[in-house]
PDB file of N, CA and C in Angstrom:
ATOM      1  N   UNK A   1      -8.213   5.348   6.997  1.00  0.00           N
ATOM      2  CA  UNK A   1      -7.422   4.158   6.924  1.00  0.00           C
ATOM      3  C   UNK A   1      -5.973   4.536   6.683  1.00  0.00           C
ATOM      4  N   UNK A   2      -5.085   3.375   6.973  1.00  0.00           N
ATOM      5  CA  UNK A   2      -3.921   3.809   6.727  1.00  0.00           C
ATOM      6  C   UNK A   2      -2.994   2.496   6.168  1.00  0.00           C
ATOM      7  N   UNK A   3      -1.825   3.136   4.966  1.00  0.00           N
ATOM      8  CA  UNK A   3      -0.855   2.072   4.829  1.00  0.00           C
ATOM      9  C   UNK A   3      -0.952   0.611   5.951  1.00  0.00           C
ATOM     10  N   UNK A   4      -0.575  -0.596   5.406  1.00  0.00           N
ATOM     11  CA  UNK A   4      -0.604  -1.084   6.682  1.00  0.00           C
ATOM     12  C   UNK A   4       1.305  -1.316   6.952  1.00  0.00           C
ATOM     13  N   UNK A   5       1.102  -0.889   8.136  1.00  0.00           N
ATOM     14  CA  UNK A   5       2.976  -1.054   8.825  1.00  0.00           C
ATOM     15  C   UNK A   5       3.764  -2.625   7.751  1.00  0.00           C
ATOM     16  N   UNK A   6       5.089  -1.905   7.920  1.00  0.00           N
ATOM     17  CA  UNK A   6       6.027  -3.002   7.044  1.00  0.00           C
ATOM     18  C   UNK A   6       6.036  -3.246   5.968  1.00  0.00           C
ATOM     19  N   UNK A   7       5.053  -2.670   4.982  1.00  0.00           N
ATOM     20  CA  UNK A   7       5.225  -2.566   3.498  1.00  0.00           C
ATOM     21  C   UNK A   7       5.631  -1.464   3.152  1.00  0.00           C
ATOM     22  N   UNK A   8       6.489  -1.642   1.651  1.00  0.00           N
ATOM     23  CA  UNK A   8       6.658  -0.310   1.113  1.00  0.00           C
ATOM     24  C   UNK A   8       7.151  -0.463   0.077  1.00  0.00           C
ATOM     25  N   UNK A   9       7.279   0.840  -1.052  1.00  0.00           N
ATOM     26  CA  UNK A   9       7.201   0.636  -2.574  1.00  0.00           C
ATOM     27  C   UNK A   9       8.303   0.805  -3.037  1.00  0.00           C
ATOM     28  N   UNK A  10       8.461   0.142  -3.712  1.00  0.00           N
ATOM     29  CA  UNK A  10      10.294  -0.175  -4.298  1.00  0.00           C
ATOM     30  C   UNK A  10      10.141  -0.194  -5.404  1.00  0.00           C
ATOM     31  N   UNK A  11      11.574  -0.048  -6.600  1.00  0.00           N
ATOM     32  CA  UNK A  11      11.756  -0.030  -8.250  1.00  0.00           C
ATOM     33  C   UNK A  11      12.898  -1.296  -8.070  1.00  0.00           C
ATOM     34  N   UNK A  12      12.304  -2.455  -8.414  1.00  0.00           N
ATOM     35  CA  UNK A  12      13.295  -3.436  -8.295  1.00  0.00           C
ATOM     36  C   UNK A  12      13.563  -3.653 -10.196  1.00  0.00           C
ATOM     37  N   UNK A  13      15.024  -3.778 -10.594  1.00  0.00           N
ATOM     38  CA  UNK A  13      14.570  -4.009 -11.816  1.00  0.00           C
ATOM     39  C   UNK A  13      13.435  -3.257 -12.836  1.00  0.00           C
ATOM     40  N   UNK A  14      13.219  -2.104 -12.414  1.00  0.00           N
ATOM     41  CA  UNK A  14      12.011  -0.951 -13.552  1.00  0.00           C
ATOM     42  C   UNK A  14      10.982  -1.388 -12.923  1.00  0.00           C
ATOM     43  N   UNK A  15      10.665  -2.964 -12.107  1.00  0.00           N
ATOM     44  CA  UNK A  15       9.159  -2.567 -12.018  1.00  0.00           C
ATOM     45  C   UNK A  15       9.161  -1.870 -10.510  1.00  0.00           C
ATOM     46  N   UNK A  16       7.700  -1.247 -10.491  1.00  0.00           N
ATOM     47  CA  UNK A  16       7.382  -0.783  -8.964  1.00  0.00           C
ATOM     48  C   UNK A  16       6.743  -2.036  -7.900  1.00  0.00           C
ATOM     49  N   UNK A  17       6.781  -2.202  -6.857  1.00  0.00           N
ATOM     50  CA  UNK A  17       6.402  -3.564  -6.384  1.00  0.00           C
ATOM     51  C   UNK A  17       6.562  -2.822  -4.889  1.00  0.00           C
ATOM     52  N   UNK A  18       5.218  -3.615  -3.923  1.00  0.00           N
ATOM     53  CA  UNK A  18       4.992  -3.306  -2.758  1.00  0.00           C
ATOM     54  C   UNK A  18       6.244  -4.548  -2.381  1.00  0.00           C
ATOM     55  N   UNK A  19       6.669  -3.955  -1.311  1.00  0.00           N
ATOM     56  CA  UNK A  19       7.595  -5.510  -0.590  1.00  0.00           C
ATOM     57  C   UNK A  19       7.423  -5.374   1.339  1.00  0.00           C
ATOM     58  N   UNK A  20       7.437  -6.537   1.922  1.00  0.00           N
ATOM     59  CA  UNK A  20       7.722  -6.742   3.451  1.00  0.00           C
ATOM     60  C   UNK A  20       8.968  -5.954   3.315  1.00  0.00           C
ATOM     61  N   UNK A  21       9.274  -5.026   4.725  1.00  0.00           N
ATOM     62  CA  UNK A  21      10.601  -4.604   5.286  1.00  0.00           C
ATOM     63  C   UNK A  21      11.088  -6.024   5.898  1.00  0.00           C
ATOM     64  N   UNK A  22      12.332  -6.053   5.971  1.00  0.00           N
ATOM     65  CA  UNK A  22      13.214  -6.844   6.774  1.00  0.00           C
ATOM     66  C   UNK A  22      13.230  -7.984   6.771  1.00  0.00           C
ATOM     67  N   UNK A  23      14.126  -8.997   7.326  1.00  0.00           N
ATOM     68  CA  UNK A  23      14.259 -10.139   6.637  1.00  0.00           C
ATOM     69  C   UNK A  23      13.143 -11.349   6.974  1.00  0.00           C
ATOM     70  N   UNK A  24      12.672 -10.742   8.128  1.00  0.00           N
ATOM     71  CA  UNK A  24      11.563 -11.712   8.358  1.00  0.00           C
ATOM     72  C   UNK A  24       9.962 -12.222   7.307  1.00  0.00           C
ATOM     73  N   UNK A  25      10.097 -10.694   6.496  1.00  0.00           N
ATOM     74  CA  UNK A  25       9.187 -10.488   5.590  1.00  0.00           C
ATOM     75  C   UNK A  25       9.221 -10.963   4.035  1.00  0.00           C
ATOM     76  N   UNK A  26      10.052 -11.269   4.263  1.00  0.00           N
ATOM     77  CA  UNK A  26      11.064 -11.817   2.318  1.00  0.00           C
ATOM     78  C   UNK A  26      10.205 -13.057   2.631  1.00  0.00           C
ATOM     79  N   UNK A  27       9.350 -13.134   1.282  1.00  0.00           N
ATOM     80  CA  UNK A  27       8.222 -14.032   0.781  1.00  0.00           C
ATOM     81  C   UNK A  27       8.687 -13.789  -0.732  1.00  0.00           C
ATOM     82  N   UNK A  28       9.249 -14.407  -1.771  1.00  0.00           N
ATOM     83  CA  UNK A  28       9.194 -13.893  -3.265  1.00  0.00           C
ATOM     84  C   UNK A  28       7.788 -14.135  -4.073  1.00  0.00           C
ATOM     85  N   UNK A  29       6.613 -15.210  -3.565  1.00  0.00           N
ATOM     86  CA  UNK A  29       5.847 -15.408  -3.868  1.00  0.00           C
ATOM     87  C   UNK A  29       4.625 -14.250  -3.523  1.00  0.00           C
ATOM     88  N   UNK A  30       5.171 -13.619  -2.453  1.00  0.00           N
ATOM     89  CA  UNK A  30       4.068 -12.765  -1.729  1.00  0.00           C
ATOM     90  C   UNK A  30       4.517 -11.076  -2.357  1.00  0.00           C
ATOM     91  N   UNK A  31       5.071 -11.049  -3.598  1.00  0.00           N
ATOM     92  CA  UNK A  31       5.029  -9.530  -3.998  1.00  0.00           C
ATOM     93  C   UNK A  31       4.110  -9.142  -4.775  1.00  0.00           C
ATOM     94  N   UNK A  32       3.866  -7.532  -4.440  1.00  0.00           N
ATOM     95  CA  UNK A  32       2.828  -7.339  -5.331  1.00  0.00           C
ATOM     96  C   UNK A  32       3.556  -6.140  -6.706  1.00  0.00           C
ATOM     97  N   UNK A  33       3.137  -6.526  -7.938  1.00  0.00           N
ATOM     98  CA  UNK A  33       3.936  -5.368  -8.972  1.00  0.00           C
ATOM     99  C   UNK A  33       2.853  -4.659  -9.005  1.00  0.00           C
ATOM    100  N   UNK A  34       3.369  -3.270  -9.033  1.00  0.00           N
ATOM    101  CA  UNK A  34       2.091  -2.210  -9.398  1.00  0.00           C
ATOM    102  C   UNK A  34       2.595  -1.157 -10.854  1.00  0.00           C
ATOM    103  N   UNK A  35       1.127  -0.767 -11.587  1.00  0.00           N
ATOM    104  CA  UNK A  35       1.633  -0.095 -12.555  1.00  0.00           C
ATOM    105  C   UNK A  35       1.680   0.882 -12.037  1.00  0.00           C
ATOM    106  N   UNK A  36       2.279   1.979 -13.383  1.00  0.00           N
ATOM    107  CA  UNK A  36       2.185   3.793 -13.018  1.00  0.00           C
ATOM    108  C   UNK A  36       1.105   3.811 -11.943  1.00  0.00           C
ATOM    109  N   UNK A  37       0.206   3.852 -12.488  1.00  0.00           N
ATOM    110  CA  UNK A  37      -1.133   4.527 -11.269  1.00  0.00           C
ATOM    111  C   UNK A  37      -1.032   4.326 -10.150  1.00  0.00           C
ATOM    112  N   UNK A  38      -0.994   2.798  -9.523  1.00  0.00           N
ATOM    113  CA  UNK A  38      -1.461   2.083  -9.026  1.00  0.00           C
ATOM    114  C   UNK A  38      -0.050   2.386  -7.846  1.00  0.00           C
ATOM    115  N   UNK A  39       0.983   2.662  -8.424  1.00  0.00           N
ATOM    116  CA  UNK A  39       2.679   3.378  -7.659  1.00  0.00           C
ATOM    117  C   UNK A  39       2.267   4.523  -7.214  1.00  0.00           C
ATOM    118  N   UNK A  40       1.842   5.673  -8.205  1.00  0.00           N
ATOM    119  CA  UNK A  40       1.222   6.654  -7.716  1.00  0.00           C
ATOM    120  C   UNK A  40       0.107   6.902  -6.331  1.00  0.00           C
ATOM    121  N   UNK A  41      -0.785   5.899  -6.558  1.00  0.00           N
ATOM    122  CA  UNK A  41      -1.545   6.320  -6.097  1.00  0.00           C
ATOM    123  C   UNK A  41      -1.082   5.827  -4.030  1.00  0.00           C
ATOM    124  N   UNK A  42      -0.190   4.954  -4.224  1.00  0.00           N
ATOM    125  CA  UNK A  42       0.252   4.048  -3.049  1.00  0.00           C
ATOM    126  C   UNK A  42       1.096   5.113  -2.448  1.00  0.00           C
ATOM    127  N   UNK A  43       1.996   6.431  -3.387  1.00  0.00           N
ATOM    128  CA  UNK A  43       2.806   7.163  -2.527  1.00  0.00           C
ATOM    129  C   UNK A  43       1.831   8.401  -1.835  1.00  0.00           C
ATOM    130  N   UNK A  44       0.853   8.313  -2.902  1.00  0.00           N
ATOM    131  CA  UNK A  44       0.091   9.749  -2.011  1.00  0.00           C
ATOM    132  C   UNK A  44      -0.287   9.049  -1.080  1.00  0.00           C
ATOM    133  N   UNK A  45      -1.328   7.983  -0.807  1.00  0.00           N
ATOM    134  CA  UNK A  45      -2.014   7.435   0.442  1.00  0.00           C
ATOM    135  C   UNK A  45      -0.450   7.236   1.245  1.00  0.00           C
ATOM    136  N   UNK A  46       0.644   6.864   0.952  1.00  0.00           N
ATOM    137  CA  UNK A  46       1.777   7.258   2.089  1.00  0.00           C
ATOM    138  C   UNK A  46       1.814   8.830   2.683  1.00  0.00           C
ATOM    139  N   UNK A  47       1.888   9.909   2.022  1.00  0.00           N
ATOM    140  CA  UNK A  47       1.818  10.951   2.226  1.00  0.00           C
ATOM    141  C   UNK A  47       1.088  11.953   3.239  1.00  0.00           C
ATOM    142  N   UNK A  48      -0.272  10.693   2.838  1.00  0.00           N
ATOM    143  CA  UNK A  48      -1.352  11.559   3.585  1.00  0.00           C
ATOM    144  C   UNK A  48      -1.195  11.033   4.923  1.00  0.00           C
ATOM    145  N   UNK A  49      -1.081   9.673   5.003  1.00  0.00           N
ATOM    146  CA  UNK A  49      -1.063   9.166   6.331  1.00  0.00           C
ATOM    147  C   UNK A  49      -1.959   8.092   6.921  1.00  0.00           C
ATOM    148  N   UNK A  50      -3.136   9.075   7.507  1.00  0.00           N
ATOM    149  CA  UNK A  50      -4.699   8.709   7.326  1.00  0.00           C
ATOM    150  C   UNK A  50      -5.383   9.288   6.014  1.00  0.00           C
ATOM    151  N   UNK A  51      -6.071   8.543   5.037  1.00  0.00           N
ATOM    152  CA  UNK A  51      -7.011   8.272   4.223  1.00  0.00           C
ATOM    153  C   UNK A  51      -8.028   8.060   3.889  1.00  0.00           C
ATOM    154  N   UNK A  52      -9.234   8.702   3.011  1.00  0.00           N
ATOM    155  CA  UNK A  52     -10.037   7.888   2.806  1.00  0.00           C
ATOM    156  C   UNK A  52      -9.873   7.133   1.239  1.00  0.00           C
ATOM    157  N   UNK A  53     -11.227   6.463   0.541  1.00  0.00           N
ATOM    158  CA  UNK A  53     -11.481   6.245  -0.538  1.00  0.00           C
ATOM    159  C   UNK A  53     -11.487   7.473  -1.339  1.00  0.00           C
ATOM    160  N   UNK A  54     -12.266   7.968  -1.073  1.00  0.00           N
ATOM    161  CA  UNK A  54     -12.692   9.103  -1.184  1.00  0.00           C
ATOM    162  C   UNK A  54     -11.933  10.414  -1.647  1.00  0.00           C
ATOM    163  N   UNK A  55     -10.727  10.528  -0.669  1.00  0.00           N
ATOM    164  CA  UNK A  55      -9.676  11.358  -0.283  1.00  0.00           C
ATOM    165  C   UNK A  55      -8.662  10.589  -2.103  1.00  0.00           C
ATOM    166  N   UNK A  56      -8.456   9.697  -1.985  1.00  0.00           N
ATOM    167  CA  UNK A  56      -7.689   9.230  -3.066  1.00  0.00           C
ATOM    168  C   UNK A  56      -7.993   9.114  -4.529  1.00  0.00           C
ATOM    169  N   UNK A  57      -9.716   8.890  -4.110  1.00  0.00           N
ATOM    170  CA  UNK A  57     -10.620   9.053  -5.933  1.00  0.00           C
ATOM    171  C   UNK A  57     -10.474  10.061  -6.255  1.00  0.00           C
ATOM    172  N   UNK A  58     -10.672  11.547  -5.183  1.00  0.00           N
ATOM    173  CA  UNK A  58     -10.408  12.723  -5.967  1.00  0.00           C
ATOM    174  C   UNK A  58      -8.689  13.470  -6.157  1.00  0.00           C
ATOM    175  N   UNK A  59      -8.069  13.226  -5.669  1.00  0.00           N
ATOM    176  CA  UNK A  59      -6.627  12.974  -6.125  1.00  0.00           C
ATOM    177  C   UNK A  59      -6.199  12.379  -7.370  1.00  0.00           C
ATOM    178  N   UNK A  60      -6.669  11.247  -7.492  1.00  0.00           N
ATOM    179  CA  UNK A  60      -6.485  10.481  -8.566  1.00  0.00           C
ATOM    180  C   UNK A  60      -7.731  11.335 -10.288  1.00  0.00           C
ATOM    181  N   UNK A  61      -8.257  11.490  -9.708  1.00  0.00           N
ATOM    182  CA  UNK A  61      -9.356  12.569 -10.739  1.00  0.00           C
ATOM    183  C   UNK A  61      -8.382  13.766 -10.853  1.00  0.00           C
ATOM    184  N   UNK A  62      -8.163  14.438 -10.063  1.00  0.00           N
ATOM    185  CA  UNK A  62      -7.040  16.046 -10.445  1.00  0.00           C
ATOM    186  C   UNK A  62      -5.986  15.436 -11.303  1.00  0.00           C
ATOM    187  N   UNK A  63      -5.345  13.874 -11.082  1.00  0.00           N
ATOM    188  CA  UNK A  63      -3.996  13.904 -11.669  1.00  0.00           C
ATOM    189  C   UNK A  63      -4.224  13.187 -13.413  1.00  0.00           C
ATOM    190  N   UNK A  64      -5.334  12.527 -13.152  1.00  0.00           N
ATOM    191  CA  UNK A  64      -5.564  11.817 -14.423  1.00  0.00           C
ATOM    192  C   UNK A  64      -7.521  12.132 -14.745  1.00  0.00           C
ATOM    193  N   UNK A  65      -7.291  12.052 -16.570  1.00  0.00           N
ATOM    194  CA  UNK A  65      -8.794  11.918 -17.077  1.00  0.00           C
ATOM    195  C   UNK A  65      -9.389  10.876 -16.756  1.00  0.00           C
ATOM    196  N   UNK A  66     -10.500  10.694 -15.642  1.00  0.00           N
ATOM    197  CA  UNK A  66     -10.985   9.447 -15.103  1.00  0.00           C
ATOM    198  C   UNK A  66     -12.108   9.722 -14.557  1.00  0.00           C
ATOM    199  N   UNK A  67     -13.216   9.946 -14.574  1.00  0.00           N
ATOM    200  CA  UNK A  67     -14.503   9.926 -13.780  1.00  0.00           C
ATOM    201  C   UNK A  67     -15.005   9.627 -11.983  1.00  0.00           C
ATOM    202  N   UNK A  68     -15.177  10.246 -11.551  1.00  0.00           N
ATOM    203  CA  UNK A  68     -15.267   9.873 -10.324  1.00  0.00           C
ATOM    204  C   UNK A  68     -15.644   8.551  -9.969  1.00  0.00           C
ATOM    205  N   UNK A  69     -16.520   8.087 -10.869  1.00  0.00           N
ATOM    206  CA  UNK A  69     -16.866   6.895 -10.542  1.00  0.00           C
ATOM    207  C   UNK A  69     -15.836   5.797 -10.868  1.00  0.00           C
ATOM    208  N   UNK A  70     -15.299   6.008 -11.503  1.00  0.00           N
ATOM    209  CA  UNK A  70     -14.379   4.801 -12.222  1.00  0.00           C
ATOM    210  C   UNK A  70     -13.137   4.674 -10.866  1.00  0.00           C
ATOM    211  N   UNK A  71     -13.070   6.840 -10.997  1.00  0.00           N
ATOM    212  CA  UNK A  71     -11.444   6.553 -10.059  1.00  0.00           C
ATOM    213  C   UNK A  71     -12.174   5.703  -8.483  1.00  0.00           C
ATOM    214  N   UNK A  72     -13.177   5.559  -7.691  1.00  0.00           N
ATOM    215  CA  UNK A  72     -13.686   5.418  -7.241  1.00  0.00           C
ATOM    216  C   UNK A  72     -13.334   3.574  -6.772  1.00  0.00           C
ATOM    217  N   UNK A  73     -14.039   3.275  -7.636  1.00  0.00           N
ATOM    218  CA  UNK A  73     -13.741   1.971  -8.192  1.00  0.00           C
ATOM    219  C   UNK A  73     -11.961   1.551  -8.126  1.00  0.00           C
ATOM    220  N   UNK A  74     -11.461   2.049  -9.107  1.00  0.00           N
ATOM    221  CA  UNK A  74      -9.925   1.752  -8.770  1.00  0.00           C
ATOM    222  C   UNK A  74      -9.135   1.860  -7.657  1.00  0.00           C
ATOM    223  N   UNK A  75      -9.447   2.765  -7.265  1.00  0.00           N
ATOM    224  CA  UNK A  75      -8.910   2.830  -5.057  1.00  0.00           C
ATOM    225  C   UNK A  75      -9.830   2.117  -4.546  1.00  0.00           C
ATOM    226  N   UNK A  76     -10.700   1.369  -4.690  1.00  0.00           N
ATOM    227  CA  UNK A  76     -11.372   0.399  -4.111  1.00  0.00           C
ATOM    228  C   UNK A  76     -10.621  -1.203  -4.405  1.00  0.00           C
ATOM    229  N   UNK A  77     -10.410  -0.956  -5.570  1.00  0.00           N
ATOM    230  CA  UNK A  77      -9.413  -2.307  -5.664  1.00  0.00           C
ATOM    231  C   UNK A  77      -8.199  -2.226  -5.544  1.00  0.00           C
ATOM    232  N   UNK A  78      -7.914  -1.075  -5.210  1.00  0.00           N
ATOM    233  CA  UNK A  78      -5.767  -1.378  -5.127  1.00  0.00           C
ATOM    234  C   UNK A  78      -6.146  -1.527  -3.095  1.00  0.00           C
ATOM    235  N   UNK A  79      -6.945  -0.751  -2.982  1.00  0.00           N
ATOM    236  CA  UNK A  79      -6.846  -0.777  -1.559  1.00  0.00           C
ATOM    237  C   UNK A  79      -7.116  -2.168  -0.956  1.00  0.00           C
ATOM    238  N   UNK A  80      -7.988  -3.069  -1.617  1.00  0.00           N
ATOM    239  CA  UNK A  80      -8.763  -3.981  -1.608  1.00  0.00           C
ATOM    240  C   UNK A  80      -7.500  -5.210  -1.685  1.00  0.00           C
ATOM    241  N   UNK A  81      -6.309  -5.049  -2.555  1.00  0.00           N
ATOM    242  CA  UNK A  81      -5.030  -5.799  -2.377  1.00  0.00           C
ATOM    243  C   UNK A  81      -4.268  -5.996  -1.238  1.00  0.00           C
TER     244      UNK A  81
END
């Protein structure tokens, strides 16, 4: 899987927040804020390109104390946004 086109992660004001590119995309109701992790985990799946779940649970396991299953679970729901 991959990012989907026209979003991308910004520090507006300290927080991190996915936003539409360009002016057609400016929704203020339609942003999403993300914490540490959840920023993190959105630049590696940029990085990689193509992705899996999978590919990101164990990434997210090397960078933080978290169980496979849990990290598992959590890239299931940020992806799931």
């Amino acid at each position: 899987m991959k990012l989907k086109k026209g979003f991308v992660l910004r520090t507006v004001c300290g927080e991190r927040i996915i936003v539409g590119e360009g002016l057609d995309a400016i929704n203020f109701g339609r942003l999403l804020c993300l914490n540490e992790t959840a920023a993190w985990l959105w630049e590696k799946a940029a990085s990689l390109g193509d992705f899996t779940i999978g590919q990101l649970a164990d990434t997210l396991c090397e960078e933080y104390d978290v169980t496979a299953e849990q990290a598992k679970q959590d890239v299931e729901a940020m992806v799931g946004e």
